[in-house]
Structures are given as structure tokens and as C-alpha cells.
Protein backbone atom coordinates (compact mmCIF):
# COMPACT_ATOMS: atom_id res chain seq x y z
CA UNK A 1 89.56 86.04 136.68
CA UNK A 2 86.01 84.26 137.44
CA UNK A 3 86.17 84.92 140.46
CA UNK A 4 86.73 88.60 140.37
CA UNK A 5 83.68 89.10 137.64
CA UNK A 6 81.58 87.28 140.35
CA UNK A 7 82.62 89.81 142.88
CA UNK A 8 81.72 92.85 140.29
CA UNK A 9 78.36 90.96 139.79
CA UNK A 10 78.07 90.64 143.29
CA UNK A 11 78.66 93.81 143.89
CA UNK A 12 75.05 95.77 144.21
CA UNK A 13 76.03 99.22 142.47
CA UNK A 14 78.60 97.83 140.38
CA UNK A 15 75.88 95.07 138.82
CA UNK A 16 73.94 97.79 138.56
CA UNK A 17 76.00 100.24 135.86
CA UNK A 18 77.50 96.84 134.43
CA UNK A 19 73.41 95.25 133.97
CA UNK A 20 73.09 99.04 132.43
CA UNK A 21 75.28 98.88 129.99
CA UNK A 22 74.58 95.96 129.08
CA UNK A 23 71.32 96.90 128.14
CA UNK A 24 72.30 99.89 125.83
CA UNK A 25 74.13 98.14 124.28
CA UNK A 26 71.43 95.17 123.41
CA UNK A 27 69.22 98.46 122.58
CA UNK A 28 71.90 99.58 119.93
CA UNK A 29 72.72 96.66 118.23
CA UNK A 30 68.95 95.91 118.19
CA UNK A 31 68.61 99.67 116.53
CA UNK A 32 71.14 97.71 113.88
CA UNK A 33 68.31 95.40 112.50
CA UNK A 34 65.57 97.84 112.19
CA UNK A 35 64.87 99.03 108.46
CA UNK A 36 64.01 102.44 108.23
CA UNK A 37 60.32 103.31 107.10
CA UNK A 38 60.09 102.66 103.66
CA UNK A 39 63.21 100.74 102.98
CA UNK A 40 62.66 97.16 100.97
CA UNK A 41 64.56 95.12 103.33
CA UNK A 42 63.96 92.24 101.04
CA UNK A 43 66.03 93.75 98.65
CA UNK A 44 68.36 94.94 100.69
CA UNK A 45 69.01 91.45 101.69
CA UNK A 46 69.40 90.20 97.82
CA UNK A 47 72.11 93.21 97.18
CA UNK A 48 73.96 92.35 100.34
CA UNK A 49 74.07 88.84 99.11
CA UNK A 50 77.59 88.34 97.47
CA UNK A 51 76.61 84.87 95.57
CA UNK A 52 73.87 87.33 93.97
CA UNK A 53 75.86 90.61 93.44
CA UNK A 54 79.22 89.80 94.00
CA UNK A 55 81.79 91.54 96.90
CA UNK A 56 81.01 95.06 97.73
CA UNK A 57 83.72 96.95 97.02
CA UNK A 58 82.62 100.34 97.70
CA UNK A 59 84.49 102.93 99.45
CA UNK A 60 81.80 103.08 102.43
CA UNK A 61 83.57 100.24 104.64
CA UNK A 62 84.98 102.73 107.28
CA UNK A 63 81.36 103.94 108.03
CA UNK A 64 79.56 100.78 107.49
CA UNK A 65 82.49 99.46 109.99
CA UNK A 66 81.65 101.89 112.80
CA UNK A 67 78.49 101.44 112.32
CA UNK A 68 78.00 97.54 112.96
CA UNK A 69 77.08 96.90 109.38
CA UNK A 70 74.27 99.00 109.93
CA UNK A 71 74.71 101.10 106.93
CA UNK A 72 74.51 99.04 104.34
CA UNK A 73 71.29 97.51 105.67
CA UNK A 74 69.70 100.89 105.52
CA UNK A 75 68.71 100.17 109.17
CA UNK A 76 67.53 103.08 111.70
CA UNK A 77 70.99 103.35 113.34
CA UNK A 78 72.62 103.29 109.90
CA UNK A 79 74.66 106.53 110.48
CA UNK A 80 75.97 104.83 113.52
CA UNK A 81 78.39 107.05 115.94
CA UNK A 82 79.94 109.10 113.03
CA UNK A 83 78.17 111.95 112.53
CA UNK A 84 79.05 112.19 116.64
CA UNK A 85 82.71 111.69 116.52
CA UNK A 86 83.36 113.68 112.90
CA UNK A 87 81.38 116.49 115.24
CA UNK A 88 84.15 115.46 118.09
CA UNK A 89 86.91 116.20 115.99
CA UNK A 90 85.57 119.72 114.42
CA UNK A 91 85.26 120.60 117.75
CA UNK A 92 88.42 120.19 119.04
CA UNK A 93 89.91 121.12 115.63
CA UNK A 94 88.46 124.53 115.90
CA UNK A 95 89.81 125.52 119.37
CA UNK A 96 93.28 126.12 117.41
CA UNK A 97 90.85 128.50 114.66
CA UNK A 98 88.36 130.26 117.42
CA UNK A 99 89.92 131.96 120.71
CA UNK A 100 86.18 131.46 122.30
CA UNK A 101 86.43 127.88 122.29
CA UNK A 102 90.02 127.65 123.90
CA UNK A 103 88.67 130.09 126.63
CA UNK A 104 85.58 127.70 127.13
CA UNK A 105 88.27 124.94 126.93
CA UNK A 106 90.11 126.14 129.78
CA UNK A 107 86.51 127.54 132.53
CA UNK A 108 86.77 123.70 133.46
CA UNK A 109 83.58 121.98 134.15
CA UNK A 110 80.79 124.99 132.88
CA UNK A 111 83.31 125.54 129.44
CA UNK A 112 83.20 122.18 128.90
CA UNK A 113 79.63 121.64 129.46
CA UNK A 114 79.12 124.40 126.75
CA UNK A 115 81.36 122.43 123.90
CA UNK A 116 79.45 119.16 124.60
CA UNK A 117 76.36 121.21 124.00
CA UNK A 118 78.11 122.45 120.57
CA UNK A 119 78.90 119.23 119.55
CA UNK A 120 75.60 117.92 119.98
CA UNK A 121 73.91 120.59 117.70
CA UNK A 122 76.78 119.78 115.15
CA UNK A 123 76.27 116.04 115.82
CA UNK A 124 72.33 116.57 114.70
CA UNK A 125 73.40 118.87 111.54
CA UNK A 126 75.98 116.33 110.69
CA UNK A 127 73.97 113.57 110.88
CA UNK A 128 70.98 115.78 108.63
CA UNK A 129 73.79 115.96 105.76
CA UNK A 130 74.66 112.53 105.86
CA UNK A 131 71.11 111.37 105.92
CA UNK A 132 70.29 113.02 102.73
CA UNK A 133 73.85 111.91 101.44
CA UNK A 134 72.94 107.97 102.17
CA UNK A 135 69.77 108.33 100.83
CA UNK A 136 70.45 109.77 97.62
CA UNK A 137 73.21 107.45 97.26
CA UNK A 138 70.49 104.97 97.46
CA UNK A 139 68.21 106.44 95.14
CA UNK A 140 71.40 106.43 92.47
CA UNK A 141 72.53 102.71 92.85
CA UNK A 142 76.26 104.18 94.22
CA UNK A 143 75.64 102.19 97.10
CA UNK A 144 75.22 98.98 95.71
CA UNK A 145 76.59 99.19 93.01
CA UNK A 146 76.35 95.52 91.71
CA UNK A 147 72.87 95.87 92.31
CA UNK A 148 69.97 97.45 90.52
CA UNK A 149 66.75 96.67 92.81
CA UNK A 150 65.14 99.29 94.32
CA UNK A 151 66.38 99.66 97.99
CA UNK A 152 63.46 102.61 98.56
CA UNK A 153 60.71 102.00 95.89
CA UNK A 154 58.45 105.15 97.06
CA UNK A 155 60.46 107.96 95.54
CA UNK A 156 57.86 110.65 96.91
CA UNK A 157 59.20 113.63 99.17
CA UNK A 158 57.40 112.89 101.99
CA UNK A 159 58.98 109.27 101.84
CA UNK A 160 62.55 110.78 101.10
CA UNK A 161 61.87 113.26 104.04
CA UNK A 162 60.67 110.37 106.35
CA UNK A 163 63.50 108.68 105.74
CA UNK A 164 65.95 110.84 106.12
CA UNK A 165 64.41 112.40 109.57
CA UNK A 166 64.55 108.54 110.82
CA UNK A 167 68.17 107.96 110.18
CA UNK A 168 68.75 111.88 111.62
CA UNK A 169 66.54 110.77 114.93
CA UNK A 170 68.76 107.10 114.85
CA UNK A 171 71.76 109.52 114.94
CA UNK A 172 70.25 111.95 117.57
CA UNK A 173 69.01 108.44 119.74
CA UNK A 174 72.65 106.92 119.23
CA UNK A 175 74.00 110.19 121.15
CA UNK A 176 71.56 109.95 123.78
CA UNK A 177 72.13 106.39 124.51
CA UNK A 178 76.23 106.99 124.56
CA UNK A 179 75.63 109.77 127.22
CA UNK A 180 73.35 107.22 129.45
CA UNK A 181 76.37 104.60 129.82
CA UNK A 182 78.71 107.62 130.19
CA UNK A 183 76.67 108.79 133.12
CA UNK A 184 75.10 106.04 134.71
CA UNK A 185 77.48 102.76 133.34
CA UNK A 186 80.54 102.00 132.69
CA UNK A 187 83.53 103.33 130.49
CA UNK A 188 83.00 106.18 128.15
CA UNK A 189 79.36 105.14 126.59
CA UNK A 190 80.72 106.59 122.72
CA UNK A 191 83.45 104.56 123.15
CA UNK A 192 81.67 101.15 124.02
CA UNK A 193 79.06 101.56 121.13
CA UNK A 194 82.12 101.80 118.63
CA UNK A 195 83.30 98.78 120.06
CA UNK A 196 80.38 96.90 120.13
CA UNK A 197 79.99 97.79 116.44
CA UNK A 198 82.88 96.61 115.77
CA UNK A 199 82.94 93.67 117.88
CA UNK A 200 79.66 92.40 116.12
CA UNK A 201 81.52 92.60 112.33
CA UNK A 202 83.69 89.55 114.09
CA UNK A 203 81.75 86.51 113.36
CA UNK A 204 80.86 87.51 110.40
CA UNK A 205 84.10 88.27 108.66
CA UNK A 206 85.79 85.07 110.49
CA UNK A 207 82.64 83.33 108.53
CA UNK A 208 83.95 84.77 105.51
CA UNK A 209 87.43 84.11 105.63
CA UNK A 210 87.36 79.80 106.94
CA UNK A 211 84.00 79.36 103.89
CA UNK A 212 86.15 80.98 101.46
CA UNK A 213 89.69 80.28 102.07
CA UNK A 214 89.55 77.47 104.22
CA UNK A 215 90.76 76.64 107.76
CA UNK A 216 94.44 77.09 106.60
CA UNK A 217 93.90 81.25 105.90
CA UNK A 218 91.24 81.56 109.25
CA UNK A 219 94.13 80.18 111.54
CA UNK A 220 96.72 82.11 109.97
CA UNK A 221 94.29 84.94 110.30
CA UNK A 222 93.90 84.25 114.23
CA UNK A 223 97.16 84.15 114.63
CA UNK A 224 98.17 87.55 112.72
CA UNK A 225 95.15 88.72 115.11
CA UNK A 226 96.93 87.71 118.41
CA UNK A 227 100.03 89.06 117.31
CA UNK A 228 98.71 92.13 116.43
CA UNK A 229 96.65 92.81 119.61
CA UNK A 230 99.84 91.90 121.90
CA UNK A 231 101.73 94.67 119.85
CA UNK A 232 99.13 97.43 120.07
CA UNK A 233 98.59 96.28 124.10
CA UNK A 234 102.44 97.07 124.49
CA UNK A 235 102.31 99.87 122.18
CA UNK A 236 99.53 101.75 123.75
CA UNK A 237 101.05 101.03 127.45
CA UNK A 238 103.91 102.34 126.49
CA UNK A 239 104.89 105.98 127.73
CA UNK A 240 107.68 108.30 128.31
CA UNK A 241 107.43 109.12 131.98
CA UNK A 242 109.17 113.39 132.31
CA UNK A 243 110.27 113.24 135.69
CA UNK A 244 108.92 116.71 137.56
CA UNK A 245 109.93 117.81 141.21
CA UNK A 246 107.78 120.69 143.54
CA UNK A 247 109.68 122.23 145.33
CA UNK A 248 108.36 122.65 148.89
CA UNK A 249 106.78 126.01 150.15
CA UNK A 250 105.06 127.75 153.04
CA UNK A 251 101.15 127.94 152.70
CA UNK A 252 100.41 129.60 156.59
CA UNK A 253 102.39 127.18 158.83
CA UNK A 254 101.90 124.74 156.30
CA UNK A 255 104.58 123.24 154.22
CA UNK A 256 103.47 121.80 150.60
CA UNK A 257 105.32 120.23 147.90
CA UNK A 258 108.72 118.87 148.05
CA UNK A 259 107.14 115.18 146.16
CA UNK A 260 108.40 114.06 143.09
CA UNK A 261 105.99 112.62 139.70
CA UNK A 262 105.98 112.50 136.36
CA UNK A 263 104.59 113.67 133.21
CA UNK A 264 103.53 110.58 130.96
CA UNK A 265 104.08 111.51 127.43
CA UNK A 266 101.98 107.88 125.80
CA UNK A 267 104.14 106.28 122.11
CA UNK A 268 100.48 107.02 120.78
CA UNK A 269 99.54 110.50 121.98
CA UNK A 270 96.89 111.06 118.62
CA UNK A 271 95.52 107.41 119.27
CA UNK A 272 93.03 106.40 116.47
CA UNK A 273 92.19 109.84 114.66
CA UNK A 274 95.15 110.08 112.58
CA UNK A 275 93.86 106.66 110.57
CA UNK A 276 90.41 108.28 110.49
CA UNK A 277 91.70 111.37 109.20
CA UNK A 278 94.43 109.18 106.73
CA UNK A 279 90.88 107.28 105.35
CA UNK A 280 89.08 110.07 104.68
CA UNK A 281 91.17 112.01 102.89
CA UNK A 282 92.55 109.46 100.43
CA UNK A 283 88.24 108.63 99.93
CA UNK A 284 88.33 112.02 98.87
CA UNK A 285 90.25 111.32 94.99
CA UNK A 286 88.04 108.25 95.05
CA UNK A 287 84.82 110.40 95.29
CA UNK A 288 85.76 113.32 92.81
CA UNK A 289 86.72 110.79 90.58
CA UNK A 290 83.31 108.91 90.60
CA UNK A 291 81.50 112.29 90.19
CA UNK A 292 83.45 112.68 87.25
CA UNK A 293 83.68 109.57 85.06
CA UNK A 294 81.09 109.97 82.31
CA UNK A 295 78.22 107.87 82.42
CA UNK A 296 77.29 108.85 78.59
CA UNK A 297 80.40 106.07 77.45
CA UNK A 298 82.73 108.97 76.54
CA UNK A 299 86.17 108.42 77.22
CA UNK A 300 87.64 108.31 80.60
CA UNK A 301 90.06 111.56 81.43
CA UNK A 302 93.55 110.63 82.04
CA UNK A 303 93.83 111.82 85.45
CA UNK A 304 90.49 110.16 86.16
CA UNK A 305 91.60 106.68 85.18
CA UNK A 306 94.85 107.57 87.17
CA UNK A 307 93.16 107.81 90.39
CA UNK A 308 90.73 104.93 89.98
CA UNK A 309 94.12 102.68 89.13
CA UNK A 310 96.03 103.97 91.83
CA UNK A 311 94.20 105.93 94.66
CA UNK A 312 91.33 102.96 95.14
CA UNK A 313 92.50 99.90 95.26
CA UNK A 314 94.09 99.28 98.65
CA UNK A 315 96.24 96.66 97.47
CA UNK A 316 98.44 99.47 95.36
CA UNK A 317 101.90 100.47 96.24
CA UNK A 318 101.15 104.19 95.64
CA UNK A 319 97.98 103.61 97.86
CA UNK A 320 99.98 102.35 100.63
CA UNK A 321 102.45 105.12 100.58
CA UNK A 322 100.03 107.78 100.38
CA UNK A 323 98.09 106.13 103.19
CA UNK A 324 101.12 105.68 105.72
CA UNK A 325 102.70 109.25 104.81
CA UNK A 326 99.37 111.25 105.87
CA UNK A 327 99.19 109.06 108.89
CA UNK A 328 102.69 110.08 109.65
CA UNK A 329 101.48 113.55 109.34
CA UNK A 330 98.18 113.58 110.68
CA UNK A 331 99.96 112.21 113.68
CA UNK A 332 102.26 115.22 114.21
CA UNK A 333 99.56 117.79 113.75
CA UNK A 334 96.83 115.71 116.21
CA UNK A 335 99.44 115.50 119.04
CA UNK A 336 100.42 119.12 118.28
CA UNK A 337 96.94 120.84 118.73
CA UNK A 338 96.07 118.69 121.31
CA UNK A 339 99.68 118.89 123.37
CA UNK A 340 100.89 122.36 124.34
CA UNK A 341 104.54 122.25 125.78
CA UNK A 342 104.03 126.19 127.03
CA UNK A 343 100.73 125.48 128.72
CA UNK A 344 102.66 122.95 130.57
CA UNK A 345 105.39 124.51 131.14
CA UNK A 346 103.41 127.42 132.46
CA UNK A 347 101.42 125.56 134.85
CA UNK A 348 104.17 123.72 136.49
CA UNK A 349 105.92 126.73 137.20
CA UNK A 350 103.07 128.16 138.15
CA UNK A 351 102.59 125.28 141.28
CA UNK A 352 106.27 125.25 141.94
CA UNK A 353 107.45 122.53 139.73
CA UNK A 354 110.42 121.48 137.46
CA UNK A 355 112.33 118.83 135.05
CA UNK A 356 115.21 118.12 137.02
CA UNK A 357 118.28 119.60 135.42
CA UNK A 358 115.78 122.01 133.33
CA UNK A 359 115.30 125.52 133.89
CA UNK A 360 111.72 126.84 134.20
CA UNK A 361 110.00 128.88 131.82
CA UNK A 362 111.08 128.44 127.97
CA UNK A 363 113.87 125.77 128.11
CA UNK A 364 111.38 123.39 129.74
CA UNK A 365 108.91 123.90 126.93
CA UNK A 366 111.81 123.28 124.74
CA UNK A 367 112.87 120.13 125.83
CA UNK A 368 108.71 118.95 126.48
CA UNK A 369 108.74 120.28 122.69
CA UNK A 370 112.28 117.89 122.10
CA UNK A 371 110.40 114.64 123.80
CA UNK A 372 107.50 114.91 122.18
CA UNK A 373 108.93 115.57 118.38
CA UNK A 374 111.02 112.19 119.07
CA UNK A 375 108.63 110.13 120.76
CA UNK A 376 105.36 110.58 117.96
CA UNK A 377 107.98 108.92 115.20
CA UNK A 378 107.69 105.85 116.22
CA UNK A 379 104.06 106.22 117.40
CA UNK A 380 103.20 107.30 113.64
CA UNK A 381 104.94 104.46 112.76
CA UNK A 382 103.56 102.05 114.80
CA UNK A 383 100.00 103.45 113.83
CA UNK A 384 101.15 103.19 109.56
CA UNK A 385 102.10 99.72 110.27
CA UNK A 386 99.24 98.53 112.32
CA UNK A 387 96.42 100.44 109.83
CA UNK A 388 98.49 98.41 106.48
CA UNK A 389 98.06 95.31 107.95
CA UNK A 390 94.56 94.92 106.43
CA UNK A 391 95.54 96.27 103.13
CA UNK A 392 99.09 93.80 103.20
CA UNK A 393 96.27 91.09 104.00
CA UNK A 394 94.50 91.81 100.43
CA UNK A 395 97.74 91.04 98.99
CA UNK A 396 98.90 87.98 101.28
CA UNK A 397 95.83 86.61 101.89
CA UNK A 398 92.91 88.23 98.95
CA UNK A 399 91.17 88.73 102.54
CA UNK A 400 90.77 92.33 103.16
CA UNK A 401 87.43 92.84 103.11
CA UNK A 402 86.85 90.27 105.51
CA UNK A 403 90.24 91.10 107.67
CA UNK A 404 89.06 92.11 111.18
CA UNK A 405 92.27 92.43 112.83
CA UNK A 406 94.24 95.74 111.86
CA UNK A 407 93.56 98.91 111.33
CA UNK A 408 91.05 101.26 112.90
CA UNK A 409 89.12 98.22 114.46
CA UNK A 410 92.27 96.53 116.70
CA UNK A 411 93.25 100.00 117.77
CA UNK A 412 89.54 101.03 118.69
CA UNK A 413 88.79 97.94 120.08
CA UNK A 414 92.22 97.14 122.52
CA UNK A 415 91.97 100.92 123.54
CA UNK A 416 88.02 100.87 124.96
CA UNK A 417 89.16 97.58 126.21
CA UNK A 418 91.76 98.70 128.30
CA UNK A 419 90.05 101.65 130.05
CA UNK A 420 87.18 100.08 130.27
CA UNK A 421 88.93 97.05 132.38
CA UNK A 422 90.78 99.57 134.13
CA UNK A 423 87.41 100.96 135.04
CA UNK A 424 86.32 98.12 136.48
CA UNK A 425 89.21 97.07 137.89
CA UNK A 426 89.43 100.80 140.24
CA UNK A 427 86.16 100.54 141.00
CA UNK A 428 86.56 96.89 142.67
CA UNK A 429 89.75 97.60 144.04
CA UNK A 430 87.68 100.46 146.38
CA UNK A 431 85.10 97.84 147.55
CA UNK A 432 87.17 94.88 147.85
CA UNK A 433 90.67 95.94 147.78
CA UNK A 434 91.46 93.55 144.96
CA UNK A 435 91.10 94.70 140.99
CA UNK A 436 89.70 92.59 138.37
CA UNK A 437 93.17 91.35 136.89
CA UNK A 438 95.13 91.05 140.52
């Protein structure tokens, strides 16, 4: 293993993207530290502090997560990649809603360049509207709310306004420096800032867990952590392989075809979204209700104290089952916008191919259709199970907000692992004929 990671450091193009990325990455998390202009970081510091203000228990984990704990330091980067992957999704949510976007979909290479232009302008908007979200969550104590010192003491609009055009610009610069490693390093550059984000929340929470519940609860931790990556590694390597056969035909006095390959059909076709989605629709409940208790010491509304004693504590019964049935769901729908039996169908016959023992045309859409219904149940499940591990952890344990392993972070994190070691590993394989694992 050593000695392969020499060879891609000896390597002089492959140093090259890996020295790159590298240094986007020190860039980003550096971005991380930066208060924005105006922000007391002082104070920021004393309401992060849980010996002064107790555990944050907000509902702004998921973003602060993705962000690399930039968000709650009210740093420059402190939108992190969301705005950019909330963008993503809309995007590839609204090819089932607008024809024009399926047709761009399917030009190839121009069409494509055309929704990556899209997403950027709904990447900047995005990150506009949560700019002036964070900030005037700020200004009302919601997001510390343990803590009443002033996070932005000048509450002039040009301050607000410089403020929020800095975290828009951190968003903007985020973007920018994604599509640099994506181009010119190595892996998918949005992907590798997510998991450096994430990555970086390690030695903290590990911290956390052996100051406060001893070496006993970290080990146990570790362990639950190893066991949990080997399952999603096996998990997410796991795939139904559709056998297809060409059949061979004349091209000139050229025969083609006649090989045999296979359609892989992954356990986890939806990978991580269906969690994302899951998270932020059961914040939803959690926000309408905090918009909605009085602050005037009227009483509470029934339905009100129902939601904040059922829908926002993740160590709840009824929060667990909501949370793994809309993952269940979100799972079907993801996989079915995003697989199309027909299209496939359509192009194999189009080239010449079939299932074995399937007729072309509709009853090979059917059974695609039949393989895929059957193999996303246990993929949903595997992806309930694997996002309740840190909420089953709150109730083991009393660890959750210091849990690293489970949830969107293992997922994230073992999936940009593996492509981007399979990245690696192609690219020495061509110069050296041996990978980086073999």
C-alpha cells in the first residue's frame, strides 16, 4: 500500500492533480476559520462553548455537518456545499416536471453543459436565500439559542448586506473551487469538499465522546464505526448484474456484436439523497412549530406541543418511524426518476441487444421494472438502518450529537472514498500496470 502511494507521488502528472487537490482542499477548510466581516468571533466562541451555554441542540446539524462546522462559526464558507447540491437535486428533480430539461438531458455533452450552467445560477440564488436566512437567524438568537450575546453587533443595512453578500460570494467561491479539482484533480471536486467537511467533524466529536463518557463509550464507539463502514463497503459494492447479449450484425463487410455484458442494477441505486430528503422534511414540523409557539407566555397549542414532543427529539419512537418510512419512500421515487426501464429497454434494442430469455421491447422493460422494484427494498432498508444508527446511539449511548459514524456522514464519506480510490487506482494501473490496492 506504501509503496503504491509512492509510485502515484512519483508519478509527475499524477503528483500533480493529487498536490492540486490537496491544496483546495487546505484552501476550503481554511475558508472554515474565517469570520465573516462584522461577525464577533469572540462571541461566537463563548456560545459555541458548551460548559458556557450548554449542548446545541438545534435543528441546524445536517448543514452545520456538511459544512465542516462552518456554520455555526458564522465563518465565510458557512453555507458550505448546500446551497450547490439542494441546486443539484432541483435540477434533476425538474427534468420529470419540464420536457426542455430532459431534451437537454439527453444532447450529451452541449445539454449537459447547459444544466451545469442552470445549476450554477440556482446555486448563487440559493445560496442569496440562505444567506439572509442565517443571518436573520442570527440577529433573532434561533441560532444559539442558549445564548444571548450578540453574534453581529452592527445591526445597520449596509452591515446586514455585507454580510450576507460574503457568505453568498463563500457559496459562489465554494462552487468554483469544486469545479477546479473536478477538472484539473482528482475525484469529483463537490464530492471531496463534502468529505473533507465531514472528515474534519472527526476529532472533534471523538474528543467529545472519550472527555465525556470515558474510554469505555469511545471504543465501543470505534467499534460500532468499523462495523458500520464494513457494512456500507459491502452494501454499496453490491449489485445485481442483468445479463444482456448483441446479437452480431453486418456493418459493410464488417461483423459487430455477438459479446455478452451486463447491466449493473447497484442495492443502493438513490445513494445518499433519500436521507437528505428524509432530514429535511421531518425539519420541516420542527420549523412551523417554532414559528408558531408564542413568545408572549400564552399557552402552547396542542398540536404545537405534539410536534415539539414527538417530531424533534431524535431519540422518539414516532421520530424514528417517520424518519425510516420517508426514507423507504424517498428511495423508490429517487431510483424511479433517475432509472427509466423503457429508455433502456429502447436503447438496447436499438444496438441489437437482449435479456436472455426476454423478449425485446415492453416485456424487457417489465422485468428491468420487476428487478428494480425488488432490489431498492432492501437498499431502503439498508439506508433506514444505517441513517438510525446515530439516533439508536442517543438512546444507547446519550452520544448523538457527537456520533460520527452513521448516517449521512458514513455513507458520504465510504462512497467519495471508494471512487475516489478507484480513481487513483485506474489511473496507476495505465502508467504502471499495477492499481493502488493490487
Amino acid at each position: 500500500m506504501l509503496s503504491a502511494i509512492g509510485r502515484a507521488f512519483r508519478t509527475p502528472d499524477l503528483r500533480r492533480k493529487l498536490l492540486f487537490t490537496l491544496g483546495i482542499i487546505t484552501i476550503f477548510r481554511l475558508g472554515a476559520f474565517i469570520p465573516a466581516p462584522g461577525v464577533n468571533y469572540a462571541n461566537v466562541r463563548m456560545c459555541l462553548d458548551p460548559s458556557v451555554t450548554g449542548e446545541h441542540q438545534g435543528i441546524y446539524q445536517m448543514m452545520n455537518l456538511f459544512s465542516g462546522g462552518a456554520l455555526l462559526q458564522v465563518s465565510v464558507f458557512a453555507l458550505g456545499i448546500m446551497p450547490y447540491i439542494t441546486a443539484s437535486i432541483i435540477v434533476q428533480l425538474l427534468r420529470v416536471v419540464i420536457p426542455r430539461f430532459q431534451q437537454l438531458y439527453e444532447e450529451g455533452a452541449s445539454g449537459q453543459s447547459k444544466l451545469t450552467q442552470y445549476t450554477r445560477y440556482l446555486t448563487i440564488a440559493l445560496g442569496l436565500l440562505n444567506a439572509t436566512t442565517l443571518v436573520s437567524l442570527v440577529r433573532s438568537g434561533q441560532l444559539f439559542p442558549n445564548c444571548q450575546l450578540p453574534i453581529i453587533p452592527d445591526e445597520s443595512i449596509i452591515a446586514t448586506l455585507l454580510v450576507v453578500i460574503t457568505l453568498t460570494a463563500g457559496t459562489g467561491l465554494i462552487m468554483w473551487l469544486g469545479e477546479l479539482v473536478t477538472e484539473k484533480g482528482i475525484g469529483n471536486g463537490m464530492s471531496l469538499l463534502i468529505f473533507t467537511s465531514i472528515v474534519a467533524a472527526f476529532p472533534t466529536a471523538l474528543g467529545a465522546i472519550w472527555t465525556s463518557k470515558g474510554p469505555g463509550t469511545f471504543f465501543l464507539v470505534l467499534a460500532i464505526g468499523l462495523v458500520t463502514t464494513a457494512l456500507v463497503i459491502f452494501v454499496e459494492q453490491s449489485q445485481r448484474r442483468v445479463p444482456v447479449q448483441y446479437a452480431k450484425r453486418m456493418i459493410g463487410r464488417r461483423t459487430v456484436g455477438g459479446t455478452s455484458t451486463y447491466i449493473p442494477i447497484k442495492v443502493n441505486m438513490a445513494g445518499v439523497i433519500p436521507v437528505i430528503f428524509a432530514s429535511s422534511m421531518l425539519y420541516l414540523p420542527a420549523l412551523v412549530a417554532q414559528f408558531n409557539t408564542p413568545s408572549d407566555g400564552s399557552p402552547i397549542p396542542g398540536w404545537v406541543e405534539w410536534i415539539n414532543n414527538n417530531l424533534t427529539r431524535g431519540d422518539h419512537p414516532a421520530y424514528m418511524v417517520a424518519y425510516l418510512v420517508m426514507i423507504i419512500f424517498f428511495t423508490y421515487f429517487y431510483v424511479a426518476i433517475t432509472f427509466n426501464p423503457e429508455e433502456v429497454s429502447d436503447n438496447m434494442k436499438k444496438y441489437g441487444g437482449f435479456i436472455p430469455g426476454i423478449r425485446a421491447g415492453k416485456p424487457t422493460a417489465d422485468y428491468l421494472q420487476y428487478v428494480l422494484s425488488r432490489i431498492t427494498l432492501p437498499g431502503a432498508i439498508y439506508l433506514g438502518i444505517v441513517a438510525l444508527i446515530p439516533l439508536i446511539a442517543l438512546v444507547l449511548v446519550n452520544a448523538n450529537q457527537n456520533f460520527p459514524f452513521g448516517g449521512t456522514s458514513i455513507l458520504i464519506m465510504v462512497g467519495v472514498g471508494l471512487e475516489t480510490v478507484k480513481q487513483i487506482d485506474a489511473q496507476l494501473q495505465q502508467r504502471h500496470y499495477e492499481g493502488l490496492l493490487r
